[in-house]
C-alpha atoms as a PDB file:
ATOM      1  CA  UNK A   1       0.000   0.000   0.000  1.00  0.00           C
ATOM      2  CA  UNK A   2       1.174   3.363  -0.897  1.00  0.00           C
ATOM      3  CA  UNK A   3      -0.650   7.113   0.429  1.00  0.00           C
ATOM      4  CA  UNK A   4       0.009   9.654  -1.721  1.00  0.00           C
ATOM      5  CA  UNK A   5      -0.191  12.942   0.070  1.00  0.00           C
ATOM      6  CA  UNK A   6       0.924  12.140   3.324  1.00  0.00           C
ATOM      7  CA  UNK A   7       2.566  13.894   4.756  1.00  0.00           C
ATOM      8  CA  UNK A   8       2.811  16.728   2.138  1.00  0.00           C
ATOM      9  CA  UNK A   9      -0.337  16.648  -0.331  1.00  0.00           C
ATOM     10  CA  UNK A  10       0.004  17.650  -3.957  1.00  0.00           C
ATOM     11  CA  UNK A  11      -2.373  18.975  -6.639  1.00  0.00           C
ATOM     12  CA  UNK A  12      -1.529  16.539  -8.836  1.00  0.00           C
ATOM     13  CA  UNK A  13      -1.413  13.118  -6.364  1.00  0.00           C
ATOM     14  CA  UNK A  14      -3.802  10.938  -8.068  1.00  0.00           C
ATOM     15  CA  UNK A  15      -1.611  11.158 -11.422  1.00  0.00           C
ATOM     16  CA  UNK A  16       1.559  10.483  -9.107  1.00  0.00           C
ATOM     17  CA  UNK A  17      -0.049   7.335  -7.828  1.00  0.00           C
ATOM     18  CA  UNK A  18      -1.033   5.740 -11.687  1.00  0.00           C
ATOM     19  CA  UNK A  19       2.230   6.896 -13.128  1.00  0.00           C
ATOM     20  CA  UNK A  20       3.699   5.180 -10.002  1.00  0.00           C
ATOM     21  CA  UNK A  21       1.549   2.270 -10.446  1.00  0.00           C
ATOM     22  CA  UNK A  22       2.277   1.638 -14.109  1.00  0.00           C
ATOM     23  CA  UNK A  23       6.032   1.859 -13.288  1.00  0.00           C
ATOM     24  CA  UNK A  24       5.667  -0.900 -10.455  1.00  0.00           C
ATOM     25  CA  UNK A  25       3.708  -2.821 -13.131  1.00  0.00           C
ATOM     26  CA  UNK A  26       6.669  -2.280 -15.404  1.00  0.00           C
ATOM     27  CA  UNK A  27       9.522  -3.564 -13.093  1.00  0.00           C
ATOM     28  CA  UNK A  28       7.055  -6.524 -11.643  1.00  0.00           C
ATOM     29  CA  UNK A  29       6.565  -7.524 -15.696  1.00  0.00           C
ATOM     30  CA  UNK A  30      10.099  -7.236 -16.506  1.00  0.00           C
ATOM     31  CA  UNK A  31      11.384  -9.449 -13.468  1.00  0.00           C
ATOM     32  CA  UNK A  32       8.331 -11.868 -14.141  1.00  0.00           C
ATOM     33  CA  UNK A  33       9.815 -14.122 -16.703  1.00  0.00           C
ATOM     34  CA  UNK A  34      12.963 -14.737 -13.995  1.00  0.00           C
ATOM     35  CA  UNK A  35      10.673 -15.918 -11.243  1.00  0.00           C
ATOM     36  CA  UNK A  36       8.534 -18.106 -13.477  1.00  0.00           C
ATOM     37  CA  UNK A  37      11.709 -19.801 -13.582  1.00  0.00           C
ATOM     38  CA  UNK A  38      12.095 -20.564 -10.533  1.00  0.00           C
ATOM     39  CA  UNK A  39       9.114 -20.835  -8.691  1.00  0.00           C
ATOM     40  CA  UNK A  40       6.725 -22.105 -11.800  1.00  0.00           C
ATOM     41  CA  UNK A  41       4.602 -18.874 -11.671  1.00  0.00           C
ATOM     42  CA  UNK A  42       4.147 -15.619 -13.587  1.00  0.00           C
ATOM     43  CA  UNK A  43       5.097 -12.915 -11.398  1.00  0.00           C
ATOM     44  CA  UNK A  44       1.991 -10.256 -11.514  1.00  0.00           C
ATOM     45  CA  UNK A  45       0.416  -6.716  -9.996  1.00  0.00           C
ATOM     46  CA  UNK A  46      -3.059  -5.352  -9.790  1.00  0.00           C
ATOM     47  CA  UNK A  47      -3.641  -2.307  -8.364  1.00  0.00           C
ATOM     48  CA  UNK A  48      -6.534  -0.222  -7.034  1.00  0.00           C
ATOM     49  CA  UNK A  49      -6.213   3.260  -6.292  1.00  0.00           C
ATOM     50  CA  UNK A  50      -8.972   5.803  -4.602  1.00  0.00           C
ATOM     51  CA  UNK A  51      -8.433   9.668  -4.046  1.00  0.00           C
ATOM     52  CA  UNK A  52     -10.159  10.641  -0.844  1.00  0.00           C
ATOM     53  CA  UNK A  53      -9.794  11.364   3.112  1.00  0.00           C
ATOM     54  CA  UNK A  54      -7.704   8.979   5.205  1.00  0.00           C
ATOM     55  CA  UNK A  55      -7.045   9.315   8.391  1.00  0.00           C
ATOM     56  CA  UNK A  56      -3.580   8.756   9.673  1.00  0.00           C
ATOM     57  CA  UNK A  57      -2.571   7.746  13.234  1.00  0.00           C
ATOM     58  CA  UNK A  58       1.106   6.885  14.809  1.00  0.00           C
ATOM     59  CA  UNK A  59       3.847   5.726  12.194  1.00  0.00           C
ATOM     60  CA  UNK A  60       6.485   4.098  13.507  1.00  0.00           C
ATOM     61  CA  UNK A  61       9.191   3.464  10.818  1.00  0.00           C
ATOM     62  CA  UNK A  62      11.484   1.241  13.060  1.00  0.00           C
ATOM     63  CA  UNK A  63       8.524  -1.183  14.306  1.00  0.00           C
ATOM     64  CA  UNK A  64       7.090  -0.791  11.147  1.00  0.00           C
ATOM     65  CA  UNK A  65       3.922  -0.274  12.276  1.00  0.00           C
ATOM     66  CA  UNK A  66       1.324   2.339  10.564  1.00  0.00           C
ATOM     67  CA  UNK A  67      -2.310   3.931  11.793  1.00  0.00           C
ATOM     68  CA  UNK A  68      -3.998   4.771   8.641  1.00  0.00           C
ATOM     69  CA  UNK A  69      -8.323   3.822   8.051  1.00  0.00           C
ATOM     70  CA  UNK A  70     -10.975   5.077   6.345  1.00  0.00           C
ATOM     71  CA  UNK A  71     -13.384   4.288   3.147  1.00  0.00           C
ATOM     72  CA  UNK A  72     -10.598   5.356   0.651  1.00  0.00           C
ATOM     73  CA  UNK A  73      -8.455   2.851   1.675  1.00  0.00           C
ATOM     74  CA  UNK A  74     -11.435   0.096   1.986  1.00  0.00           C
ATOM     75  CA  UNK A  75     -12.199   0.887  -1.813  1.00  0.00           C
ATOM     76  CA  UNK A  76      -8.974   0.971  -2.832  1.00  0.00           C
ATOM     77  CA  UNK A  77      -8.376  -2.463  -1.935  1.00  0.00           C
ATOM     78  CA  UNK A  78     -11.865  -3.439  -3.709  1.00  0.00           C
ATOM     79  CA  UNK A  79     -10.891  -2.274  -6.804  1.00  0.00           C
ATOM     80  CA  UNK A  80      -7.473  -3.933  -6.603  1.00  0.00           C
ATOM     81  CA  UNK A  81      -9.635  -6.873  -6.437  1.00  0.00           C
ATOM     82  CA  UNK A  82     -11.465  -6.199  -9.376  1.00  0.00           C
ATOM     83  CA  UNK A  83      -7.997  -5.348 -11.350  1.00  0.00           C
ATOM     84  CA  UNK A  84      -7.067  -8.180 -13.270  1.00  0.00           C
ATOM     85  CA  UNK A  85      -3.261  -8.923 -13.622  1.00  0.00           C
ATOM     86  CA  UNK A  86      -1.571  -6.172 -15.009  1.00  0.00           C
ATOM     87  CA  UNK A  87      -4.453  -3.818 -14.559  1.00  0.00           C
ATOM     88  CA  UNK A  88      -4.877  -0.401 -12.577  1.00  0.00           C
ATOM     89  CA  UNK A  89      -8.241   0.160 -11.901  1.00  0.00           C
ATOM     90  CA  UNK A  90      -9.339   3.580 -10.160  1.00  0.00           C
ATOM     91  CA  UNK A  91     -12.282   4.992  -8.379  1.00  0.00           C
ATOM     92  CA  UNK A  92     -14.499   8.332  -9.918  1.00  0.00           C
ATOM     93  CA  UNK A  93     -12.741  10.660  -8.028  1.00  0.00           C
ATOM     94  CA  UNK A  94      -9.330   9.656  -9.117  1.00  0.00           C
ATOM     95  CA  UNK A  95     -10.442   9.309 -12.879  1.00  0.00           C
ATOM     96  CA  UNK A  96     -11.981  12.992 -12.488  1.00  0.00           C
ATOM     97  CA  UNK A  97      -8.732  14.108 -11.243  1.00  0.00           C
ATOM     98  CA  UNK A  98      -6.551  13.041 -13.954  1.00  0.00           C
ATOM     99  CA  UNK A  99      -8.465  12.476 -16.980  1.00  0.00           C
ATOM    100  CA  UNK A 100      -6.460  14.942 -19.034  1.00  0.00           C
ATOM    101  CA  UNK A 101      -3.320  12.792 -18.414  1.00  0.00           C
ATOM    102  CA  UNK A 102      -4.394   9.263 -19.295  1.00  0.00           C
ATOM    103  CA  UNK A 103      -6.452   6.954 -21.507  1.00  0.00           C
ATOM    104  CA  UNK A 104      -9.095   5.064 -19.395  1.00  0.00           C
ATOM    105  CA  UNK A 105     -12.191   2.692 -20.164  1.00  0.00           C
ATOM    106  CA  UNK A 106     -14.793   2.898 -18.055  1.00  0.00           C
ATOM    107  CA  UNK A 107     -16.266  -0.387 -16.381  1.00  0.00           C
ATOM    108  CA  UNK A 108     -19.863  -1.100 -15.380  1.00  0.00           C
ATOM    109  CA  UNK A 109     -20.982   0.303 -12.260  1.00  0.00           C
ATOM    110  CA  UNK A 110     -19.954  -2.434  -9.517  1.00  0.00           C
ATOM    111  CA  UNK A 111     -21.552  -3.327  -6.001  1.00  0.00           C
ATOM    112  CA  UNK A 112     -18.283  -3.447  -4.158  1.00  0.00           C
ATOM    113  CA  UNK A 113     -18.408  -4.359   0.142  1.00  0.00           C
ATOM    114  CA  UNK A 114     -18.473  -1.580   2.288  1.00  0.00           C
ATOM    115  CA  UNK A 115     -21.131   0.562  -0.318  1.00  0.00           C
ATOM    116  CA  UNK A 116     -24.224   1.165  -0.411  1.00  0.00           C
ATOM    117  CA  UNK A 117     -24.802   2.173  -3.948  1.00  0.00           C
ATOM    118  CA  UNK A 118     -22.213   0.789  -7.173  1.00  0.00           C
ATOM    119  CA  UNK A 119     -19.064   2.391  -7.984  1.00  0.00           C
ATOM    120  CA  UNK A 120     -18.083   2.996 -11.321  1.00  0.00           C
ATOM    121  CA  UNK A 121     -14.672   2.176 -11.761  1.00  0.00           C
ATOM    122  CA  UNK A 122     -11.852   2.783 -14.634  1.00  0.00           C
ATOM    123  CA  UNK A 123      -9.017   1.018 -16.043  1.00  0.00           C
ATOM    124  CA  UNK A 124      -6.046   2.999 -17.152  1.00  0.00           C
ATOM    125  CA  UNK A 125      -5.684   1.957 -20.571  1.00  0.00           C
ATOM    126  CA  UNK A 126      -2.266   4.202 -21.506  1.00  0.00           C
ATOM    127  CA  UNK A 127      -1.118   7.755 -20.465  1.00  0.00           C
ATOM    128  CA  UNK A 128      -2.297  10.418 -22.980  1.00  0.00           C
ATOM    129  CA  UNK A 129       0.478  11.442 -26.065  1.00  0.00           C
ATOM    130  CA  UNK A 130      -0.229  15.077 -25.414  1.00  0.00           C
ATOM    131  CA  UNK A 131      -1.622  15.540 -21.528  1.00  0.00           C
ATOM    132  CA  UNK A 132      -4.146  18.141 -20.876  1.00  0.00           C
ATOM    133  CA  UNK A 133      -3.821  19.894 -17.415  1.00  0.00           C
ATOM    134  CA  UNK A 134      -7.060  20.583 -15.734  1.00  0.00           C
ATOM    135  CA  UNK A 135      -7.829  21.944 -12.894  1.00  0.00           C
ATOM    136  CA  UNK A 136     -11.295  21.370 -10.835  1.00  0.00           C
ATOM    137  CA  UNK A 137     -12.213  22.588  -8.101  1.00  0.00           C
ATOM    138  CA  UNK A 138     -14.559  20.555  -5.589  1.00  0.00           C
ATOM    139  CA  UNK A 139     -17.319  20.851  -2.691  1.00  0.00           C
ATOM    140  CA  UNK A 140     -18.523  24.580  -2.442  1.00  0.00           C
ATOM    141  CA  UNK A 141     -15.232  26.875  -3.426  1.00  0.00           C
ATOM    142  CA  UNK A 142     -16.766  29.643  -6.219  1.00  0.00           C
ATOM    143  CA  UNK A 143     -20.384  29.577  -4.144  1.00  0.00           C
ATOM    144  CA  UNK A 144     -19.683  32.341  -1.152  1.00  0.00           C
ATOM    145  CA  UNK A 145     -22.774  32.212   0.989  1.00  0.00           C
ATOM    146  CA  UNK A 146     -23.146  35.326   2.964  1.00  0.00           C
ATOM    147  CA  UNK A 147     -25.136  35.706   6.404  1.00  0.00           C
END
């Protein structure tokens, strides 16, 4: 498991994490054929990511030990499960974030633990030849509501 923007967030943390991803993917795939050899198996990845809140307790680096909860990291690991191998498959929120960087497909909506209502998840497909950066804002920034 990996958090982007902790401790220090970033504007552009969701595109960190599936250029991050696909570079894991890369090295696992490119090791893979050496540890068939040995152990009779392909070496693969599948990875979920989800941009939201978590909330982070203690980290202790020596124990090894780590405090970190919340739904973002529950439906991360769903849609890791849903990622077949070799796949990166991200929630909404991520996709919304950086669609003007990649090439995704979008899944049917899924009924995924922990969720009332389906998700509707994406697979990155390839990063974009000429990425578009764009900006969104969320929740109510641009709507001032005075007293």
């Amino acid at each position: 498991m990996a958090l982007f923007g902790v401790p220090t967030a970033h504007e552009d943390d969701p595109v960190r994490a599936i250029k991050a991803s696909r570079e894991i993917h890369d090295v696992v795939s490119s090791l893979s054929s050496e540890f068939e050899k040995r152990i009779g198996k392909a070496l693969c990845m599948h990875t979920g990511i989800c941009t939201g809140l978590v909330v982070t307790g203690e980290v202790n680096l020596e124990k090894g030990t780590h405090g970190v909860l919340g739904d973002t990291i529950n439906t991360a690991a769903r849609l890791s499960g849903l990622a077949k191998p070799g796949e990166v498959v991200i929630s909404p929120d991520t996709y919304y974030q950086s669609e003007g960087y990649f090439n995704f497909e979008a899944l049917d909506p899924t009924i995924v633990k922990g969720k009332a209502e389906p998700i509707k998840p994406y697979r990155v497909i390839s990063p974009k030849d000429d990425p578009t950066k764009t900006h969104r804002l969320s929740g109510n920034e641009g709507r001032a509501h005075w007293p």
